[in-house]
Protein backbone atom coordinates (compact mmCIF):
# COMPACT_ATOMS: atom_id res chain seq x y z
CA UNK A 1 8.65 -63.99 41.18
CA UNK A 2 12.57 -64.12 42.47
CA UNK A 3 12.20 -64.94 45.77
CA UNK A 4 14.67 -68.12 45.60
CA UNK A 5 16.55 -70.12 48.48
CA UNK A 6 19.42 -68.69 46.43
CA UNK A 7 17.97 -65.37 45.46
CA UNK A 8 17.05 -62.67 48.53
CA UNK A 9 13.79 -63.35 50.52
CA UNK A 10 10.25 -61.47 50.44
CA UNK A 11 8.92 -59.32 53.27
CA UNK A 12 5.11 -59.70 54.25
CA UNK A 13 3.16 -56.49 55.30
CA UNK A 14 -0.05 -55.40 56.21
CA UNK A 15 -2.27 -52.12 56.48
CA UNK A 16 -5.35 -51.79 59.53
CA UNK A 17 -9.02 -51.16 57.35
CA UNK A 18 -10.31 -47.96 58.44
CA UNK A 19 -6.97 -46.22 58.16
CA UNK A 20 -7.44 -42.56 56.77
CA UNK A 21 -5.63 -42.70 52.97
CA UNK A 22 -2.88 -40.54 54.29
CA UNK A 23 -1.91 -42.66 57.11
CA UNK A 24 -1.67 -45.54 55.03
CA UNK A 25 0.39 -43.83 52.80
CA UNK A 26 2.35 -42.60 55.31
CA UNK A 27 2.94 -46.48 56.57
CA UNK A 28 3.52 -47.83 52.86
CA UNK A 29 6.97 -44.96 52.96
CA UNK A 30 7.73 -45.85 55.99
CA UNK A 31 8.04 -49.71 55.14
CA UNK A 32 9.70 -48.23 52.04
CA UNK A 33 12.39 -46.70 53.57
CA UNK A 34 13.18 -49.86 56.01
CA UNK A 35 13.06 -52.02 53.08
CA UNK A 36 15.55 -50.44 50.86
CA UNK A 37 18.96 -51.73 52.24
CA UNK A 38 17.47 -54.89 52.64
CA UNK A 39 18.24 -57.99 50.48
CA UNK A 40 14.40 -58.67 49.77
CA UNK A 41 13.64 -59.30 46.18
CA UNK A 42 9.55 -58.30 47.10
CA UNK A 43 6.89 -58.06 49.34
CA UNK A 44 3.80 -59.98 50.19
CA UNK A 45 0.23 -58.22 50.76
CA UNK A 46 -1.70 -60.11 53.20
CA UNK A 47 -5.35 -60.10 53.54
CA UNK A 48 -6.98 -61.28 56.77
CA UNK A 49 -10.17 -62.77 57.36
CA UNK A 50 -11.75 -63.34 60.79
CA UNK A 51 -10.65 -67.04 61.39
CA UNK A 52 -12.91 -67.69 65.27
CA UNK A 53 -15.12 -69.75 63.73
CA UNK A 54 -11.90 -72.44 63.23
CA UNK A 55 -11.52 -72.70 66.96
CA UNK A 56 -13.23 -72.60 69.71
CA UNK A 57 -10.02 -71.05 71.50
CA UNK A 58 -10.09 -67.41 72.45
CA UNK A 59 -8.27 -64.78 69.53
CA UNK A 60 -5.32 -63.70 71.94
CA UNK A 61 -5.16 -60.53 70.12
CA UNK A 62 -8.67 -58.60 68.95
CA UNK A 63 -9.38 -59.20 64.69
CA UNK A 64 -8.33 -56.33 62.61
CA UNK A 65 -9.55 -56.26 59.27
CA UNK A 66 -6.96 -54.75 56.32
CA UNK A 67 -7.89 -52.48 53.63
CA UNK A 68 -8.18 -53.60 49.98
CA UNK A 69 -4.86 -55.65 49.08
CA UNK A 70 -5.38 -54.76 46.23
CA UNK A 71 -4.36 -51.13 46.63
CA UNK A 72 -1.84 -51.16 49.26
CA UNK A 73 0.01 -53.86 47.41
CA UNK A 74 -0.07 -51.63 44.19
CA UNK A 75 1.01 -48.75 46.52
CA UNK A 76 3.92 -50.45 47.76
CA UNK A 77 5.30 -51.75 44.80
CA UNK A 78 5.35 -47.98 43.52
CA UNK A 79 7.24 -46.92 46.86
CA UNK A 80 9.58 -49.57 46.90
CA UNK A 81 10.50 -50.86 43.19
CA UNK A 82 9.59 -54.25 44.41
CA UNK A 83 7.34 -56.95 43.43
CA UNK A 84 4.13 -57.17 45.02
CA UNK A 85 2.04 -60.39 46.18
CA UNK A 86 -1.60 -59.41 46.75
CA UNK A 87 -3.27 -62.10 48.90
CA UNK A 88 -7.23 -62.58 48.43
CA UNK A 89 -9.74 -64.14 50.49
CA UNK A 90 -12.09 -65.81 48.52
CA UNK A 91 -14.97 -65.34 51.67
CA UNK A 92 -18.55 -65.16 50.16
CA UNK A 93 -17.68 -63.75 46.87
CA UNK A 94 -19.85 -66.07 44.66
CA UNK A 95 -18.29 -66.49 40.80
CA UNK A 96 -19.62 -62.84 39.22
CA UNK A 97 -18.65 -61.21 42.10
CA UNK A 98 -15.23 -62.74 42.20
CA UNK A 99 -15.17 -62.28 38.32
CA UNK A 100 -15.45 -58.35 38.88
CA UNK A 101 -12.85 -58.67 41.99
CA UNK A 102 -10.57 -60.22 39.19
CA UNK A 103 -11.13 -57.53 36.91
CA UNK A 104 -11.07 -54.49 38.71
CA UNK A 105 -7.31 -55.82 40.55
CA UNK A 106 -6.16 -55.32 36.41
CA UNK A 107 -7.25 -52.77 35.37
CA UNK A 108 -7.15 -50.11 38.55
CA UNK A 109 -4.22 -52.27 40.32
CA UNK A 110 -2.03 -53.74 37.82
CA UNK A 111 -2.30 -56.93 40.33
CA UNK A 112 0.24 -59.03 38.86
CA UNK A 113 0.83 -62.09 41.37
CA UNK A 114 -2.13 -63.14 43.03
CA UNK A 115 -2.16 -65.39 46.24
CA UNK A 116 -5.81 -67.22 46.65
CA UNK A 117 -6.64 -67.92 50.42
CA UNK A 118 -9.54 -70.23 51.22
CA UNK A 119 -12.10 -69.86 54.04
CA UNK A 120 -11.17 -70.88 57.61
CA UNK A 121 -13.76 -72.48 58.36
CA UNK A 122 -14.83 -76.67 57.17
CA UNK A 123 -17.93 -77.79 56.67
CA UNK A 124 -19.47 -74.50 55.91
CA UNK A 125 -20.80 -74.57 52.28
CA UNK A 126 -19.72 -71.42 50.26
CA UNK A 127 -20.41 -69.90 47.05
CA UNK A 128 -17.53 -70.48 45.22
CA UNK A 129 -15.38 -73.43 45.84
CA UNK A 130 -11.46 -72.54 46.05
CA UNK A 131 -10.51 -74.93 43.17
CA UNK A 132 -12.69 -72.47 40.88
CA UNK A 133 -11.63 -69.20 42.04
CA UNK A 134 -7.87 -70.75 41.33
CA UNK A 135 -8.88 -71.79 37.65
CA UNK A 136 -10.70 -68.56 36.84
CA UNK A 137 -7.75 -66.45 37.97
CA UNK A 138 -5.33 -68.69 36.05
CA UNK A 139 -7.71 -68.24 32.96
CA UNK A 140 -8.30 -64.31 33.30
CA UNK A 141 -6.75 -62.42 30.49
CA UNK A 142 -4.46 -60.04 32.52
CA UNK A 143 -2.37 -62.86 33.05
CA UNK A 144 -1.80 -63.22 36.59
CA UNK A 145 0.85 -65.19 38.09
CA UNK A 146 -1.77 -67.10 41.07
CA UNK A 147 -0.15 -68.83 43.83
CA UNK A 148 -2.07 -70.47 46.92
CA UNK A 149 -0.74 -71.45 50.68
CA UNK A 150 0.81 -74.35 51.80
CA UNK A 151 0.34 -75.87 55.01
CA UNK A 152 3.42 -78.56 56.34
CA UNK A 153 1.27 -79.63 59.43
CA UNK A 154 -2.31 -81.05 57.47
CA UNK A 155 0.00 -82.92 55.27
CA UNK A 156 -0.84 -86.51 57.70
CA UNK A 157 -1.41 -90.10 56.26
CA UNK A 158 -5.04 -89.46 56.32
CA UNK A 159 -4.74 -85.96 54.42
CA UNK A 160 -1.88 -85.44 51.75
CA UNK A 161 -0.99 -81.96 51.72
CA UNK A 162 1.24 -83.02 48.81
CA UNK A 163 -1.31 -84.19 46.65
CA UNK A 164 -3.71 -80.82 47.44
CA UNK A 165 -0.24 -78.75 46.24
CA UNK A 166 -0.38 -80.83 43.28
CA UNK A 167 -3.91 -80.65 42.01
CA UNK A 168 -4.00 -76.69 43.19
CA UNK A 169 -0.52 -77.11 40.51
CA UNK A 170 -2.60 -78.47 38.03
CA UNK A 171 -5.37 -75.88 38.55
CA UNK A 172 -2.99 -73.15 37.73
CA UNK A 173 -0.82 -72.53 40.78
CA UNK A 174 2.74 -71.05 39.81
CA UNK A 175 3.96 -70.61 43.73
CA UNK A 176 3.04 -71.59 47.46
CA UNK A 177 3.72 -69.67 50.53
CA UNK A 178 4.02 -71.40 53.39
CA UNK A 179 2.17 -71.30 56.76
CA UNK A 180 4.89 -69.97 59.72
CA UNK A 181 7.10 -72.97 60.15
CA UNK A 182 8.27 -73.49 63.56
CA UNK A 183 8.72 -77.40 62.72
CA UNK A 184 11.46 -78.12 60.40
CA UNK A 185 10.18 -81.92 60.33
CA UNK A 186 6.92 -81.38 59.11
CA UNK A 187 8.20 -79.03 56.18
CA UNK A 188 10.55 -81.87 55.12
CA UNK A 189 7.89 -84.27 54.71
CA UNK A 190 5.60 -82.02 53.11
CA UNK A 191 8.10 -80.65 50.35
CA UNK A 192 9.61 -84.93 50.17
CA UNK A 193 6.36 -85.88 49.31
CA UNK A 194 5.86 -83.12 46.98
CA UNK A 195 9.17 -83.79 45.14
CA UNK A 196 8.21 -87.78 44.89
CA UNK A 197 4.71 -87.08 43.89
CA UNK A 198 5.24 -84.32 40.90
CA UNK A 199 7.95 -86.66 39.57
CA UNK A 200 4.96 -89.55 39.70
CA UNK A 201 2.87 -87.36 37.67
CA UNK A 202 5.36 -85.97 35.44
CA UNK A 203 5.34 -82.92 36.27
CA UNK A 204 7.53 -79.85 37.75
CA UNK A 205 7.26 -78.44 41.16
CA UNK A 206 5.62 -75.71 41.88
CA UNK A 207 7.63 -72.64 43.77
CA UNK A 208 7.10 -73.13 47.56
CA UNK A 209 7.86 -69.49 49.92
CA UNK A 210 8.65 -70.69 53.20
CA UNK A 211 7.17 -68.54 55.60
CA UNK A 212 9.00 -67.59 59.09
CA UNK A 213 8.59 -65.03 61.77
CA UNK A 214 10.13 -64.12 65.20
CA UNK A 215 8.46 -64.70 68.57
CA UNK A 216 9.54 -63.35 71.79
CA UNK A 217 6.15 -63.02 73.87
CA UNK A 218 4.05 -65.76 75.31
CA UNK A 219 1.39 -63.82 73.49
CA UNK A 220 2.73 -63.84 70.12
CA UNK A 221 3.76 -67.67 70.95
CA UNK A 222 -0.12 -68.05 71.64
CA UNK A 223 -1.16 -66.55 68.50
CA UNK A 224 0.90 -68.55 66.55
CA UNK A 225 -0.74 -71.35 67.71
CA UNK A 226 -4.11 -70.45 67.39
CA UNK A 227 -3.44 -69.81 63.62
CA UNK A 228 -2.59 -73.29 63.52
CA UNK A 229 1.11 -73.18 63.55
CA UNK A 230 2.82 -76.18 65.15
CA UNK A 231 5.18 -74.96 67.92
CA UNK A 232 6.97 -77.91 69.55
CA UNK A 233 6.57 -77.71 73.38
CA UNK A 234 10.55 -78.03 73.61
CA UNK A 235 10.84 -75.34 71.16
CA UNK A 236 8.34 -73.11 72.99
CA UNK A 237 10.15 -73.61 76.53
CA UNK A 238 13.62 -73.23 74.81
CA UNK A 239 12.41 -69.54 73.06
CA UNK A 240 10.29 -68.54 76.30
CA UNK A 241 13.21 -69.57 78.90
CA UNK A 242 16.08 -68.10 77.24
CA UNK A 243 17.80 -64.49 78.15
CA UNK A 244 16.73 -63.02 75.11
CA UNK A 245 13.83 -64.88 73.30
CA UNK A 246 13.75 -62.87 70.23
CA UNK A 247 17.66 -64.03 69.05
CA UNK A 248 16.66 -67.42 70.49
CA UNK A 249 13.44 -67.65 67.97
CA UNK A 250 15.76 -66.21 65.27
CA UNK A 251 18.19 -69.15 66.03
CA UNK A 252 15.89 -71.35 65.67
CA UNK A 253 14.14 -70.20 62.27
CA UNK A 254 17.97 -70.38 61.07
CA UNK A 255 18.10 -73.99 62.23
CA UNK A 256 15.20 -75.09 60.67
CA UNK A 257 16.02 -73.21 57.63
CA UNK A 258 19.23 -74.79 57.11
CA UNK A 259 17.41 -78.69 58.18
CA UNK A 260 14.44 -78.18 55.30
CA UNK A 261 17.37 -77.02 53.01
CA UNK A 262 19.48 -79.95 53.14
CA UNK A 263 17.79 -82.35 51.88
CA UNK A 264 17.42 -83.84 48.51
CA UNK A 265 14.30 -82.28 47.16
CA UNK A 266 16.09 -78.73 47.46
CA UNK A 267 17.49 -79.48 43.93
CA UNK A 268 13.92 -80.21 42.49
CA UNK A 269 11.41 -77.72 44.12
CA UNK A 270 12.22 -74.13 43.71
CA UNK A 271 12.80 -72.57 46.99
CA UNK A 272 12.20 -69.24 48.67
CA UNK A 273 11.85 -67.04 51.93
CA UNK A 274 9.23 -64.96 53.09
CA UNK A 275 9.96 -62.86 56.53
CA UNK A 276 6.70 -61.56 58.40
CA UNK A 277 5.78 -60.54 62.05
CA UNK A 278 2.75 -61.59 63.54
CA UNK A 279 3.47 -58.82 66.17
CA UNK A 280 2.40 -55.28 66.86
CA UNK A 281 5.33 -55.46 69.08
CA UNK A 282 8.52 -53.12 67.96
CA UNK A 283 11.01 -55.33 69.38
CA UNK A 284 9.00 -58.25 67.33
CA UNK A 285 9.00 -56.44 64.36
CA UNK A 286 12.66 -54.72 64.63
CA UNK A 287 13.63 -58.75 65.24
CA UNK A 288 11.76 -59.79 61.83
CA UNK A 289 14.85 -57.38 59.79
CA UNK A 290 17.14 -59.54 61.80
CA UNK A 291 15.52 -62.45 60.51
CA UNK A 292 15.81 -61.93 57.01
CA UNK A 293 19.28 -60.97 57.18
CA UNK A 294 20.12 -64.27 58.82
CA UNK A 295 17.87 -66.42 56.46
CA UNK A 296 19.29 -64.30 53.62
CA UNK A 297 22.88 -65.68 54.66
CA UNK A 298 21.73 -69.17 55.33
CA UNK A 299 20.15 -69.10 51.40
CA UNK A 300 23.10 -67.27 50.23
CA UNK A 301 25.15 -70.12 51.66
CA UNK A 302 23.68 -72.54 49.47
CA UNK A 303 24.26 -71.36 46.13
């Protein structure tokens, strides 16, 4: 996977279940054609769960399920050339049924780079414990590259985010992505503790995707937040008050880009970009091609 703080940055994308196979072929050309004069070195497949039993806080906008990542990542990497990053749910797939899940993304999807998403919900027991879904797909013979998510704002004193990054390493990680980061600060202790604990332990750091998206709605704002992203109030009231939120939320993203880039453990951990909208908005999503070309400078920058 290229997607480097000195290579080009990946583009995340998504496809509604239910969606007749001709419309979502339609959408997988039309992403196609945006994405080809862009610097993006591939794209990433997300799969979405139903997260309401996390919160007790109101979904601002109604669940939509995707269909199979599997498929529409395999489709898009035929449309656009580009690498493709399936994400997986693990949900209630016990081992044999995430076994055959594992198998069938070989041999009818030539899944190559698998991202393994947990379940939103703690304290619920489920079949198969994250930590074994990771070692299985690490161990399957087509060889895929497995990556998992990495969250900058559960990394606390009581909690080491670090240490979960370095285990999930261990377990046969190759990459993170990155929850949205809106707060530079907590990325920079997250990837300094990283940095100081794989050099503990011997070992190198994982590749860490740092996830970032535009916002230019109270709505999407409120979303963000529900998924757990950490918007500072005096970030919030400086993207919501200004003339034209969307550049100021771009602004920003470059800011905080260019903070988590300066420090230290930028010569250690391998690097990269991912560029998503959380938005069914077109000016949201026309802002998120903005993004990555500014990102794409700020990395470029730094070479």
């Amino acid at each position: 996977m290229r997607t480097s703080a000195t290579g080009s940055p990946a583009f995340a994308s998504r496809s509604r279940a239910g969606s007749a196979a001709d419309a979502v072929e339609a959408a997988a050309d039309k992403l196609a054609a945006r994405l080809a004069p862009l610097p993006a070195d591939g794209v990433v497949v997300y799969d979405i769960q139903d997260e309401s039993g996390r919160t007790a806080v109101p979904r601002p906008f109604a669940f939509s399920g995707t269909v199979d990542p599997r498929s529409y990542a395999s489709l898009l990497a035929a449309r656009t050339g580009k690498t493709a990053i399936t994400y997986k749910c693990v949900g209630e797939l016990d081992e044999a049924g995430w076994r055959t899940w594992l198998d069938e993304a070989a041999s009818a999807h030539h899944t190559e780079f698998l991202s393994i998403v947990g379940r939103p919900t703690s304290g619920v027991r489920y079949p198969l414990a994250l930590s074994k879904a990771i070692r299985l797909a690490a161990a399957h013979p087509a060889g895929f590259t497995v990556g998992g998510v990495a969250i900058a704002e559960r990394h606390t004193a009581e909690r080491s985010e670090a240490a979960r990054l370095l285990a999930k390493g261990i377990e046969g990680c190759g990459y993170f992505i990155s929850q949205t980061v809106y707060h530079a600060e907590a990325s920079v202790r997250l990837l300094a503790d990283y940095a100081r604990d794989c050099r503990g332990a011997g070992v190198k750091p994982r590749r860490i995707v740092l996830t970032f998206a535009p916002v230019g709605r109270e709505k999407t704002m409120a979303f963000l937040n529900w998924l757990g992203v950490r918007i500072p109030p005096e970030t919030a009231r400086a993207i919501l008050g200004a003339a034209n939120p969307l550049s100021k939320s771009i602004e920003i993203c470059r800011d905080n880009l260019r903070r988590i880039l300066e420090q230290p453990y930028a010569r250690e951990i391998p690097l990269g970009i991912n560029i998503e909208s959380v938005s069914i908005n077109r000016d949201e999503i026309d802002a998120s091609i903005d993004l990555l070309h500014t990102l794409h400078e700020v990395a470029a920058a730094r070479r």
